[in-house]
C-alpha atoms as a PDB file:
ATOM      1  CA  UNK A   1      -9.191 -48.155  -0.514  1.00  0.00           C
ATOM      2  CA  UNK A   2     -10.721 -47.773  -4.164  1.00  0.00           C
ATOM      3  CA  UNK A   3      -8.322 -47.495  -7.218  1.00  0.00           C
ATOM      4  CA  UNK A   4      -9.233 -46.989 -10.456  1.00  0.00           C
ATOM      5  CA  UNK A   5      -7.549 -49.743 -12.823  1.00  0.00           C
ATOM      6  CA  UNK A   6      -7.070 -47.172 -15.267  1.00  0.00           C
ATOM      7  CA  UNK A   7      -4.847 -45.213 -12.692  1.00  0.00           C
ATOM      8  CA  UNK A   8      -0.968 -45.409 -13.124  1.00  0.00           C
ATOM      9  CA  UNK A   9       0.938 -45.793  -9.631  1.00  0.00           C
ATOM     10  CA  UNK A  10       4.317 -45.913  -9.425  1.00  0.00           C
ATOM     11  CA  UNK A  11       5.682 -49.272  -6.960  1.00  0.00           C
ATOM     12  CA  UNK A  12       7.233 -47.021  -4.794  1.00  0.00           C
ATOM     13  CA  UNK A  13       4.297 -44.835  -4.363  1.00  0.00           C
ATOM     14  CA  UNK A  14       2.661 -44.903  -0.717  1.00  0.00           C
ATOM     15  CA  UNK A  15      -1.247 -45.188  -1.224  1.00  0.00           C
ATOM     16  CA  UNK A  16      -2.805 -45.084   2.428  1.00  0.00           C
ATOM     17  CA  UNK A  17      -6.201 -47.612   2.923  1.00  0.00           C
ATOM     18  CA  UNK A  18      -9.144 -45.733   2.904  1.00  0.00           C
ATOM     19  CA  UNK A  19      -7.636 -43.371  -0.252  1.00  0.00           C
ATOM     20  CA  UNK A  20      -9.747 -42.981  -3.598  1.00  0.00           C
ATOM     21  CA  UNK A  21      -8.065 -42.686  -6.692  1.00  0.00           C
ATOM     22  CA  UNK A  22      -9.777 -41.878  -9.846  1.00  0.00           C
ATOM     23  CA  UNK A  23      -9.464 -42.671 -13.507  1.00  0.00           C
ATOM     24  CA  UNK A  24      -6.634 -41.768 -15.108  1.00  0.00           C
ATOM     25  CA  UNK A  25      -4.581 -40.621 -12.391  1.00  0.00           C
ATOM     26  CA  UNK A  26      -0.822 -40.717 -12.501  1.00  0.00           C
ATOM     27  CA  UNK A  27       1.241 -40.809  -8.945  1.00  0.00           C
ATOM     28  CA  UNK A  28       5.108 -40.731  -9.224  1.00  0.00           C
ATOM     29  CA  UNK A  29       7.652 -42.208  -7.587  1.00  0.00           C
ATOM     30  CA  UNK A  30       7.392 -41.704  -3.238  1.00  0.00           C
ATOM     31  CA  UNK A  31       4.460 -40.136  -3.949  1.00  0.00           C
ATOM     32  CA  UNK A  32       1.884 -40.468  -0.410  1.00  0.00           C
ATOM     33  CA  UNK A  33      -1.975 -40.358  -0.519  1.00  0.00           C
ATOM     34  CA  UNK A  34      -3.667 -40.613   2.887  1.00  0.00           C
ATOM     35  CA  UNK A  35      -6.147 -42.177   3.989  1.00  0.00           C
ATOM     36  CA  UNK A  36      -9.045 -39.470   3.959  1.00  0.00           C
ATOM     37  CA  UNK A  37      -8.192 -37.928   0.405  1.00  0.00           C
ATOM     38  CA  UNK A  38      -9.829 -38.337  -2.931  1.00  0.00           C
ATOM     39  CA  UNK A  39      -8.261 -37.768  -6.456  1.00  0.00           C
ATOM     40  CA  UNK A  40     -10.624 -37.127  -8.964  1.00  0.00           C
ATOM     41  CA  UNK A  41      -9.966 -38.666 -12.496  1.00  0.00           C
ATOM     42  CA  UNK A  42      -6.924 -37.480 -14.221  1.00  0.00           C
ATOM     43  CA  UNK A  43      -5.112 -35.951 -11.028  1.00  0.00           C
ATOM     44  CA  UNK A  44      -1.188 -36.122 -11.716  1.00  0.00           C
ATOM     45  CA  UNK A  45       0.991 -36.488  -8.033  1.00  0.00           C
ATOM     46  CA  UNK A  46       4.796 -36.060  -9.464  1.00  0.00           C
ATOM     47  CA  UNK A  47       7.540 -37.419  -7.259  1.00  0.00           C
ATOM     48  CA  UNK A  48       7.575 -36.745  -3.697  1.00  0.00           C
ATOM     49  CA  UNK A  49       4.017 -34.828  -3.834  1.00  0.00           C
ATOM     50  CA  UNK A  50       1.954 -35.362  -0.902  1.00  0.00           C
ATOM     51  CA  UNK A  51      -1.870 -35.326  -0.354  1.00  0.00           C
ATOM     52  CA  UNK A  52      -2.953 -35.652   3.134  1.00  0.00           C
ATOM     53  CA  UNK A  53      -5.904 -34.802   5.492  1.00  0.00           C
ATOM     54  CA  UNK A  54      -9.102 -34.813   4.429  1.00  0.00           C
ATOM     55  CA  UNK A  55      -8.540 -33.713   0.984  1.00  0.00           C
ATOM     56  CA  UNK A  56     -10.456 -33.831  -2.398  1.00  0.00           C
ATOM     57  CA  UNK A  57      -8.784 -33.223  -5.555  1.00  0.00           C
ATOM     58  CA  UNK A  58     -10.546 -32.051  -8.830  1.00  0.00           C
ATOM     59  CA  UNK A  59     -10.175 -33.518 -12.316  1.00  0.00           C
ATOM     60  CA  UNK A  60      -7.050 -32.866 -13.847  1.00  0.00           C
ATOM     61  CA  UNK A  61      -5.334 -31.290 -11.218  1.00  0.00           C
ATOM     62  CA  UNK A  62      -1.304 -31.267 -11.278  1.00  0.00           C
ATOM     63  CA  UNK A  63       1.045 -31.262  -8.292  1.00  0.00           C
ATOM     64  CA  UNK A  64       4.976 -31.272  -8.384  1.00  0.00           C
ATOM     65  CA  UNK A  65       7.119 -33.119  -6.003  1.00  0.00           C
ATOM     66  CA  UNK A  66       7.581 -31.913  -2.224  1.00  0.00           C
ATOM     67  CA  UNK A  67       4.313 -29.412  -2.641  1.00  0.00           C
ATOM     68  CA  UNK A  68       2.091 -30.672   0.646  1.00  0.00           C
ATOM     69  CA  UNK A  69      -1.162 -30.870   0.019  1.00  0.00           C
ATOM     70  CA  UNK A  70      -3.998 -31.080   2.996  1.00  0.00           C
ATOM     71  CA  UNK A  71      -1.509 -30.887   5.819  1.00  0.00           C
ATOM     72  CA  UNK A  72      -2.842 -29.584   9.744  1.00  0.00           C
ATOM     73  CA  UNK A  73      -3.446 -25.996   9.621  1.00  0.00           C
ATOM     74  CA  UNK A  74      -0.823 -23.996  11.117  1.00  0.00           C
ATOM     75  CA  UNK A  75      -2.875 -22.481  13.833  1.00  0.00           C
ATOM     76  CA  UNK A  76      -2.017 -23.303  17.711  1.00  0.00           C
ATOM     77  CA  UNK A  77      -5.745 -23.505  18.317  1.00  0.00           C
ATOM     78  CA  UNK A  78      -6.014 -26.759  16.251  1.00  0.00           C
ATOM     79  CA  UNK A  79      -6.743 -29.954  18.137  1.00  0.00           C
ATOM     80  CA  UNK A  80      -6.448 -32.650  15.555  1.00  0.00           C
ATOM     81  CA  UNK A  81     -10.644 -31.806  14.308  1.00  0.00           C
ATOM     82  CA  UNK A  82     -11.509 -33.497  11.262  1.00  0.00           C
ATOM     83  CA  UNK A  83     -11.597 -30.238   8.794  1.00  0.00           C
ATOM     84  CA  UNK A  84     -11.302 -30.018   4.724  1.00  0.00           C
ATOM     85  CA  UNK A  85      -9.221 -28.628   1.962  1.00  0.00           C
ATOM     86  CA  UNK A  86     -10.868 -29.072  -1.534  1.00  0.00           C
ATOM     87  CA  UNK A  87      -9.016 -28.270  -4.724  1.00  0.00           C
ATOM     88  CA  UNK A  88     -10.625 -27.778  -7.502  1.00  0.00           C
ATOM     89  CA  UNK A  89     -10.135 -28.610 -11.226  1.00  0.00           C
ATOM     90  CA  UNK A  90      -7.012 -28.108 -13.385  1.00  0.00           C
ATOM     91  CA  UNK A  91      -4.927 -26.532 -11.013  1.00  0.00           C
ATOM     92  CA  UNK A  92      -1.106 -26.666 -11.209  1.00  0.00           C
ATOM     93  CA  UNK A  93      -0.035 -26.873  -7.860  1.00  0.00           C
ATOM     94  CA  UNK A  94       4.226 -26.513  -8.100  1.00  0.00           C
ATOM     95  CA  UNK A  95       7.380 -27.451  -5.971  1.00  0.00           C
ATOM     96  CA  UNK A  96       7.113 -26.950  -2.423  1.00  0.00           C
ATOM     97  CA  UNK A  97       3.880 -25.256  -2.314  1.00  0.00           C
ATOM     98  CA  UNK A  98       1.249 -26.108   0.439  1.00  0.00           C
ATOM     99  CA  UNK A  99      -2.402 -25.864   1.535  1.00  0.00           C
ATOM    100  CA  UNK A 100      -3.830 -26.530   4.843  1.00  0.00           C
ATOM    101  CA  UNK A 101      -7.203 -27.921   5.895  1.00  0.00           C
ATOM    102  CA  UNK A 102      -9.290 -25.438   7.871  1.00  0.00           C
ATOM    103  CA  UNK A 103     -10.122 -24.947  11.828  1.00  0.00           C
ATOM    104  CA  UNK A 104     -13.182 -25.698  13.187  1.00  0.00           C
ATOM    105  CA  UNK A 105     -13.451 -22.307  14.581  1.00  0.00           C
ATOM    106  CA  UNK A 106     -12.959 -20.715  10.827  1.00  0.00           C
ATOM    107  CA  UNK A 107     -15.576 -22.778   9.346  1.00  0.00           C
ATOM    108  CA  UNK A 108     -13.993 -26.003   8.855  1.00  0.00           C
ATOM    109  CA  UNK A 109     -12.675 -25.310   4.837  1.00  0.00           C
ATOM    110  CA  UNK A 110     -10.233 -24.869   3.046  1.00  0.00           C
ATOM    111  CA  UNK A 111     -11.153 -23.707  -0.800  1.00  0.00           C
ATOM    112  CA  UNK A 112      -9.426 -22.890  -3.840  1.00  0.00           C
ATOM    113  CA  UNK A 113     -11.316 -22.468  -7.194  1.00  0.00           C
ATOM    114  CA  UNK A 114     -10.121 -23.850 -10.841  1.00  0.00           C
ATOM    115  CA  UNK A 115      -7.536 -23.283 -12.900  1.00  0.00           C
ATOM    116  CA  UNK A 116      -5.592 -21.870 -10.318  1.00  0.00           C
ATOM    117  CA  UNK A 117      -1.557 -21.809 -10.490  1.00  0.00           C
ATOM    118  CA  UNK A 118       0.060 -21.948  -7.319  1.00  0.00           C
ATOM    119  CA  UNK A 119       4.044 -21.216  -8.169  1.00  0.00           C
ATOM    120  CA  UNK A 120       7.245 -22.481  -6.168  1.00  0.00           C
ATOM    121  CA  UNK A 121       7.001 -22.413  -2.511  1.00  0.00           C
ATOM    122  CA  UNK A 122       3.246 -20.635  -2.462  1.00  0.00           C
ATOM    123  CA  UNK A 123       1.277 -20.908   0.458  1.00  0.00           C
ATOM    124  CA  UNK A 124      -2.559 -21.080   1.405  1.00  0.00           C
ATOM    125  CA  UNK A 125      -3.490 -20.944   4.925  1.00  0.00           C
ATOM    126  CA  UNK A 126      -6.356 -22.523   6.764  1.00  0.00           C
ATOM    127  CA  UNK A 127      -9.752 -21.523   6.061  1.00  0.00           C
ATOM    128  CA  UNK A 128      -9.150 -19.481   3.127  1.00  0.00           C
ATOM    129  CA  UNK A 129     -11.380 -19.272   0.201  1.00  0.00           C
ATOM    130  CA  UNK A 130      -9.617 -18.496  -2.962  1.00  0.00           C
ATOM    131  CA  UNK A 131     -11.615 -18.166  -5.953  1.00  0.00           C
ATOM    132  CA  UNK A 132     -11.059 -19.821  -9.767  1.00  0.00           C
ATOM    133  CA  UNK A 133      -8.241 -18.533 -11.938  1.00  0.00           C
ATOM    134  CA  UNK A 134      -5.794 -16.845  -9.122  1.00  0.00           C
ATOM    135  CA  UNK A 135      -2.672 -16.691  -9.726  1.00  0.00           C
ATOM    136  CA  UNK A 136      -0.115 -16.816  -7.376  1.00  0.00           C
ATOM    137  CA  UNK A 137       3.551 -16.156  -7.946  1.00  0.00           C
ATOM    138  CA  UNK A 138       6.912 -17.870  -6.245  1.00  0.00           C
ATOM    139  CA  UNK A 139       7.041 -17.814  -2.627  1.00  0.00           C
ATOM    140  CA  UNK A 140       3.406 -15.827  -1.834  1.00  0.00           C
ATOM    141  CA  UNK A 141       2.174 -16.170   1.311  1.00  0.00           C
ATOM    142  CA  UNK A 142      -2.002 -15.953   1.913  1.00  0.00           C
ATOM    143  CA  UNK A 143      -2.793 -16.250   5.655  1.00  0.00           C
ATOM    144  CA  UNK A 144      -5.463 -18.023   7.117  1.00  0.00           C
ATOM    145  CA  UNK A 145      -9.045 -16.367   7.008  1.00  0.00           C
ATOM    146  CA  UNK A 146      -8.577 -14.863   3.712  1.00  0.00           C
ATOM    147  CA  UNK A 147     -10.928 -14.350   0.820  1.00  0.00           C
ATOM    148  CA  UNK A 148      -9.423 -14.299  -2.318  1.00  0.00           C
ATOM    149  CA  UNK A 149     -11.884 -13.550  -5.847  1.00  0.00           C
ATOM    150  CA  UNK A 150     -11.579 -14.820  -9.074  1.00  0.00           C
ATOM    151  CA  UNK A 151      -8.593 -13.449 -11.411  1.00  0.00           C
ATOM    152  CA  UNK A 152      -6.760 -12.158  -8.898  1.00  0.00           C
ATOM    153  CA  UNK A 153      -3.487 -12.440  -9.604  1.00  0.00           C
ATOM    154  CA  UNK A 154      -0.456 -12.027  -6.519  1.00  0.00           C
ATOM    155  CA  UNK A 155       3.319 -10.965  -7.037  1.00  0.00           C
ATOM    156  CA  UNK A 156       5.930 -13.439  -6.226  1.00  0.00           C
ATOM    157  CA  UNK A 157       7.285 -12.674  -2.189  1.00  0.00           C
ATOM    158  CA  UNK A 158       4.076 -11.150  -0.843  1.00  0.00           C
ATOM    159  CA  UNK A 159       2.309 -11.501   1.654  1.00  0.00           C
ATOM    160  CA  UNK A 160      -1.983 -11.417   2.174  1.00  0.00           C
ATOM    161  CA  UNK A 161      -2.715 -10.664   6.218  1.00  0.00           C
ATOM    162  CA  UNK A 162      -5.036 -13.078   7.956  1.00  0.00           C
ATOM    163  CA  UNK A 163      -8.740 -12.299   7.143  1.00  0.00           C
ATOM    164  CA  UNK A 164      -8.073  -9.880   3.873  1.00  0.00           C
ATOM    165  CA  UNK A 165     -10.543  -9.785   1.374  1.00  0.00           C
ATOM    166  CA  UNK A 166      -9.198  -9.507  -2.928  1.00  0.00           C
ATOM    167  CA  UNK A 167     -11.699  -8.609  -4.821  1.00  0.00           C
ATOM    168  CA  UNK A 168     -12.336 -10.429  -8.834  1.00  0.00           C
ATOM    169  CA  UNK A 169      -9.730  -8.830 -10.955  1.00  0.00           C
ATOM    170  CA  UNK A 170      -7.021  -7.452  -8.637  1.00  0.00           C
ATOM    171  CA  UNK A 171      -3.493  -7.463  -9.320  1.00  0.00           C
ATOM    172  CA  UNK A 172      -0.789  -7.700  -6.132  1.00  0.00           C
ATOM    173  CA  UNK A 173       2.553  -6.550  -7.156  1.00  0.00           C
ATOM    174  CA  UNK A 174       5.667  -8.351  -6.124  1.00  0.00           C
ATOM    175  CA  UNK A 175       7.125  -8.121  -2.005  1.00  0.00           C
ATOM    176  CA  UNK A 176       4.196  -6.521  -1.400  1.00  0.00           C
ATOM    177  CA  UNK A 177       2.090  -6.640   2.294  1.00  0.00           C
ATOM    178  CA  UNK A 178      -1.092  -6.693   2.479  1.00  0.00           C
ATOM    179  CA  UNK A 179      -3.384  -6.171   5.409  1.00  0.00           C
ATOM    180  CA  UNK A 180      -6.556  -4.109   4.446  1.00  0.00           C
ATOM    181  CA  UNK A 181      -8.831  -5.016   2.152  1.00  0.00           C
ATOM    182  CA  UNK A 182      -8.812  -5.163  -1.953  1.00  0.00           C
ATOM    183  CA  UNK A 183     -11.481  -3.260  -3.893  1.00  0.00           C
ATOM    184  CA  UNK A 184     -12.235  -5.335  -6.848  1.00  0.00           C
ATOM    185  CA  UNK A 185     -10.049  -4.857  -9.803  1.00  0.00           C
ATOM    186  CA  UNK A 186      -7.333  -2.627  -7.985  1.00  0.00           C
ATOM    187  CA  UNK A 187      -3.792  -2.491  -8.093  1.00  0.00           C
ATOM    188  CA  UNK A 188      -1.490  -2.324  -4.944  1.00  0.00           C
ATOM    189  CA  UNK A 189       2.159  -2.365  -4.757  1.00  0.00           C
ATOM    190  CA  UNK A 190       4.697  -0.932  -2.568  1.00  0.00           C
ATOM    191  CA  UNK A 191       6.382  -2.615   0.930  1.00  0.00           C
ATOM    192  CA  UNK A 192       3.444  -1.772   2.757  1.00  0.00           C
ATOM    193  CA  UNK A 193       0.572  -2.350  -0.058  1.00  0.00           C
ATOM    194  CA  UNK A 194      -1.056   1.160  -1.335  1.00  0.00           C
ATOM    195  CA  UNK A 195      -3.871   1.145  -3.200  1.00  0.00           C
ATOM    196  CA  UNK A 196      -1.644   2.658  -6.473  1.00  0.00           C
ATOM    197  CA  UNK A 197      -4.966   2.546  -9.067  1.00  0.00           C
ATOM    198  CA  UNK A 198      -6.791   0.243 -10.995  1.00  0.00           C
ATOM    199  CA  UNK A 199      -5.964  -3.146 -12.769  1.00  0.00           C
ATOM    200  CA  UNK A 200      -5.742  -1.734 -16.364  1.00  0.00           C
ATOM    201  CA  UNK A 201      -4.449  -4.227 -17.652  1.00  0.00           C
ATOM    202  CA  UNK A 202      -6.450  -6.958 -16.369  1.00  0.00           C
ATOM    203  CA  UNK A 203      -9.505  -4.860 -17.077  1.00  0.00           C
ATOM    204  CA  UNK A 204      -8.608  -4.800 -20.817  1.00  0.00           C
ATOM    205  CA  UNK A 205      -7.272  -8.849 -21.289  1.00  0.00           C
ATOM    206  CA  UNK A 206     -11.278  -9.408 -19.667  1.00  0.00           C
ATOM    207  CA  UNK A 207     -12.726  -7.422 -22.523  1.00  0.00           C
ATOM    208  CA  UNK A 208     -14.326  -4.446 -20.882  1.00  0.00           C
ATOM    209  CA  UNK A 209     -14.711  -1.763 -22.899  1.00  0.00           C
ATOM    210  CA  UNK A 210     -13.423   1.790 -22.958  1.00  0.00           C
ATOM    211  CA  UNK A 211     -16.752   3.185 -21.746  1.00  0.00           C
ATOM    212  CA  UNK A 212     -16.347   0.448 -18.470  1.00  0.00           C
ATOM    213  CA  UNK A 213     -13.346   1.194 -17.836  1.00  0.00           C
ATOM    214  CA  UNK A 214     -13.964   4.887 -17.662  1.00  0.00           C
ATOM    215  CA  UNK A 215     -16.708   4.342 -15.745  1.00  0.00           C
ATOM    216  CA  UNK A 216     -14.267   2.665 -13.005  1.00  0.00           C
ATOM    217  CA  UNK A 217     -12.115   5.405 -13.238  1.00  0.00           C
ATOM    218  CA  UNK A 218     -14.718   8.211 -12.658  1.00  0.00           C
ATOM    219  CA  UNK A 219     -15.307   6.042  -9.552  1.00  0.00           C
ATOM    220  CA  UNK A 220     -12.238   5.452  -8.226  1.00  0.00           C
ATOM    221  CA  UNK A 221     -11.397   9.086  -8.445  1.00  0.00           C
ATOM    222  CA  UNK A 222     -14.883  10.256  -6.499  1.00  0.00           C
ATOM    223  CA  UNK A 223     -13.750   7.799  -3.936  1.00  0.00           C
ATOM    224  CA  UNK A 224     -10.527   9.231  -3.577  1.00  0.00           C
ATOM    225  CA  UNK A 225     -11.369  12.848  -3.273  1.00  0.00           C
ATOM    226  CA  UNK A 226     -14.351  15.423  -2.408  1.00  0.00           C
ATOM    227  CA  UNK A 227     -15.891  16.080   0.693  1.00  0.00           C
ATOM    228  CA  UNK A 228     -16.837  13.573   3.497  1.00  0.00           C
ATOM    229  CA  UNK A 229     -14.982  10.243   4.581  1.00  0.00           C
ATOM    230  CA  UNK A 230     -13.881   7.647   2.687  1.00  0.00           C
ATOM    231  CA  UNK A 231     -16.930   5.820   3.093  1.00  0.00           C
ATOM    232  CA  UNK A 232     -19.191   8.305   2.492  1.00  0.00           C
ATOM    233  CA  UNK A 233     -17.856   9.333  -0.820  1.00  0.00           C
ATOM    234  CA  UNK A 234     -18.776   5.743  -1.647  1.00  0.00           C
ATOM    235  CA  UNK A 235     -21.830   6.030  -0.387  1.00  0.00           C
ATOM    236  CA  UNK A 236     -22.745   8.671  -2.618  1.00  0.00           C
ATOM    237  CA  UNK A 237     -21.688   6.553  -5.625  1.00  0.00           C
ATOM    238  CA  UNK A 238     -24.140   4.103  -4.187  1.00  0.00           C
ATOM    239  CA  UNK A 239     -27.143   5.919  -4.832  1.00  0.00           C
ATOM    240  CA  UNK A 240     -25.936   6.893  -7.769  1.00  0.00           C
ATOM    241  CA  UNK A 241     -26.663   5.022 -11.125  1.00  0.00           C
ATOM    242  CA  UNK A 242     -23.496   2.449 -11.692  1.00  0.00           C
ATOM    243  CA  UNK A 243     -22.453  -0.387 -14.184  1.00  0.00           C
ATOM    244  CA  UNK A 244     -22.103  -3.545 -12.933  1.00  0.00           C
ATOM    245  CA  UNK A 245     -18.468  -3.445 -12.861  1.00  0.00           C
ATOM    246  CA  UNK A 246     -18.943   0.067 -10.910  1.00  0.00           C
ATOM    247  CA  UNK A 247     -21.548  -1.968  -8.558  1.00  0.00           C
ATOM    248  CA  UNK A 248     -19.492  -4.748  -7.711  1.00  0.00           C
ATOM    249  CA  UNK A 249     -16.555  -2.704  -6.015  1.00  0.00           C
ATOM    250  CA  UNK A 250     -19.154  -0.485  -4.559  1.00  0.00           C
ATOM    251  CA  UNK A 251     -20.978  -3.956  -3.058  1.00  0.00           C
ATOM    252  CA  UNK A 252     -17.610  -5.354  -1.800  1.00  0.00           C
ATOM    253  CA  UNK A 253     -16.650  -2.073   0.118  1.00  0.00           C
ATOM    254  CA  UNK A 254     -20.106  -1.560   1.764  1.00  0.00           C
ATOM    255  CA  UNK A 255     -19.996  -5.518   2.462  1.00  0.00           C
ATOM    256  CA  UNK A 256     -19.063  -6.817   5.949  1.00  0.00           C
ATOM    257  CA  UNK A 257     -15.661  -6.820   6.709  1.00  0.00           C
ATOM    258  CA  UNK A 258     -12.738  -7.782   9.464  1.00  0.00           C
ATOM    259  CA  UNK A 259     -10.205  -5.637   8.143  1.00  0.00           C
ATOM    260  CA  UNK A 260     -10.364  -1.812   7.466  1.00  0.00           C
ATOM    261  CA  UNK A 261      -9.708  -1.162   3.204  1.00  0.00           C
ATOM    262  CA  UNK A 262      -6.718   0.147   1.236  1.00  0.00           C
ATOM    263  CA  UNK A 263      -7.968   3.144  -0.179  1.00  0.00           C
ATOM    264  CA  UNK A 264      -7.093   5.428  -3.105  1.00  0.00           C
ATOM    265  CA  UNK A 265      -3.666   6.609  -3.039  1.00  0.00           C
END
């Protein structure tokens, strides 16, 4: 066990041998850290927060009481393999949420980015990757498998389908299901997620400029309508000349994937 003497600890805090805890760190009361995780310097457990598993924490990294950090993946395949979760920096990880460690037949990881707010009750499954940035309201629920980008940002009640991809920038409206695929910076909403447009918004708070953002539109619109299949249209767009925002959805769609994609409604 190595604590830093900087490091605050409440008496009634439960710090497993083996643990690391960093500078700076504050752990409240009936707090646990197990014996395979590592707190980086300035990592806040409040009350009743756990941090099990194998499980590194980055710098500066809150979590509020009963959120379970690094428990077994819920996945009847698991047999007790020694697999990771790693949190990165600055995230505010709040009451009741939890992240499992991956599966050694999903690769063995569990990732999620900086900066990233997890809200009440939020859930990441095993061997997701979630990028830096997401947010993820009350109560959403991201299965195992998934691939979540940077600034994506996920309605409170809904629900990502084992082995979706988000692309950067998309927005998930609230009690929403999703199991196809994200373009980057789309918007879905609806019971069973449609793909309902673009990410305005989101678009706009990033900085693009009015010349981007047409740009996106003209190609979310070719994609949506004229002759051939879905993929095709896109296709076309691909030998087309493109921006880079243009280029990136275009990438993501042609890229390999285990789901089919939400396409233009």
């Amino acid at each position: 066990m190595s604590i830093d003497p900087s490091a605050v600890i409440h008496p009634s805090a439960v710090i497993e041998e083996g643990a690391v805890i960093g500078p700076q760190c504050r752990i409240g009361a009936y707090a646990i850290v197990g014996p395979d995780a590592t707190l980086h310097a300035g990592v806040e457990l409040r009350p009743h927060a756990v941090v099990s598993g194998w499980t590194e924490v980055g710098e500066g990294t809150i979590i509020w009481p009963f959120a379970s950090v690094g428990g077994e993946p819920q996945d009847l395949k698991y047999r007790g393999e020694r697999t990771r979760l790693v949190v990165g920096k600055r995230c505010r990880i709040r009451e009741g949420a939890t992240l499992s460690t991956g599966t050694e037949g999903g690769g063995g990881l569990t990732q999620i980015g900086d900066d990233v707010l997890m809200m009440t009750g939020a859930h990441v499954g095993h061997d997701s990757i979630v990028g830096s940035r997401v947010v993820m309201a009350n109560q959403v629920a991201v299965a195992g498998h998934c691939h979540i980008g940077d600034d994506v940002i996920i309605g409170g009640l809904s629900g990502i389908h084992q082995f979706v991809r988000v692309g950067r920038g998309a927005i998930i409206g609230a009690v929403t299901m999703v199991t196809n695929d994200v373009m980057p910076f789309g918007l879905v909403q609806g019971p069973r997620g449609q793909l309902d447009g673009l990410n305005l918004v989101g678009l706009k708070r990033r900085g693009l400029d009015r010349a981007g953002i047409h740009a996106l539109r003209a190609a979310y619109e070719a994609m949506g309508q004229g002759e051939g299949t879905f993929m095709e249209r896109v296709q076309r767009i691909a030998d087309g000349d493109m921006t880079a925002e243009v280029r990136e959805v275009v990438d993501f769609i042609l890229g390999a994937s285990d789901r089919s994609f939400l396409t233009p409604h």
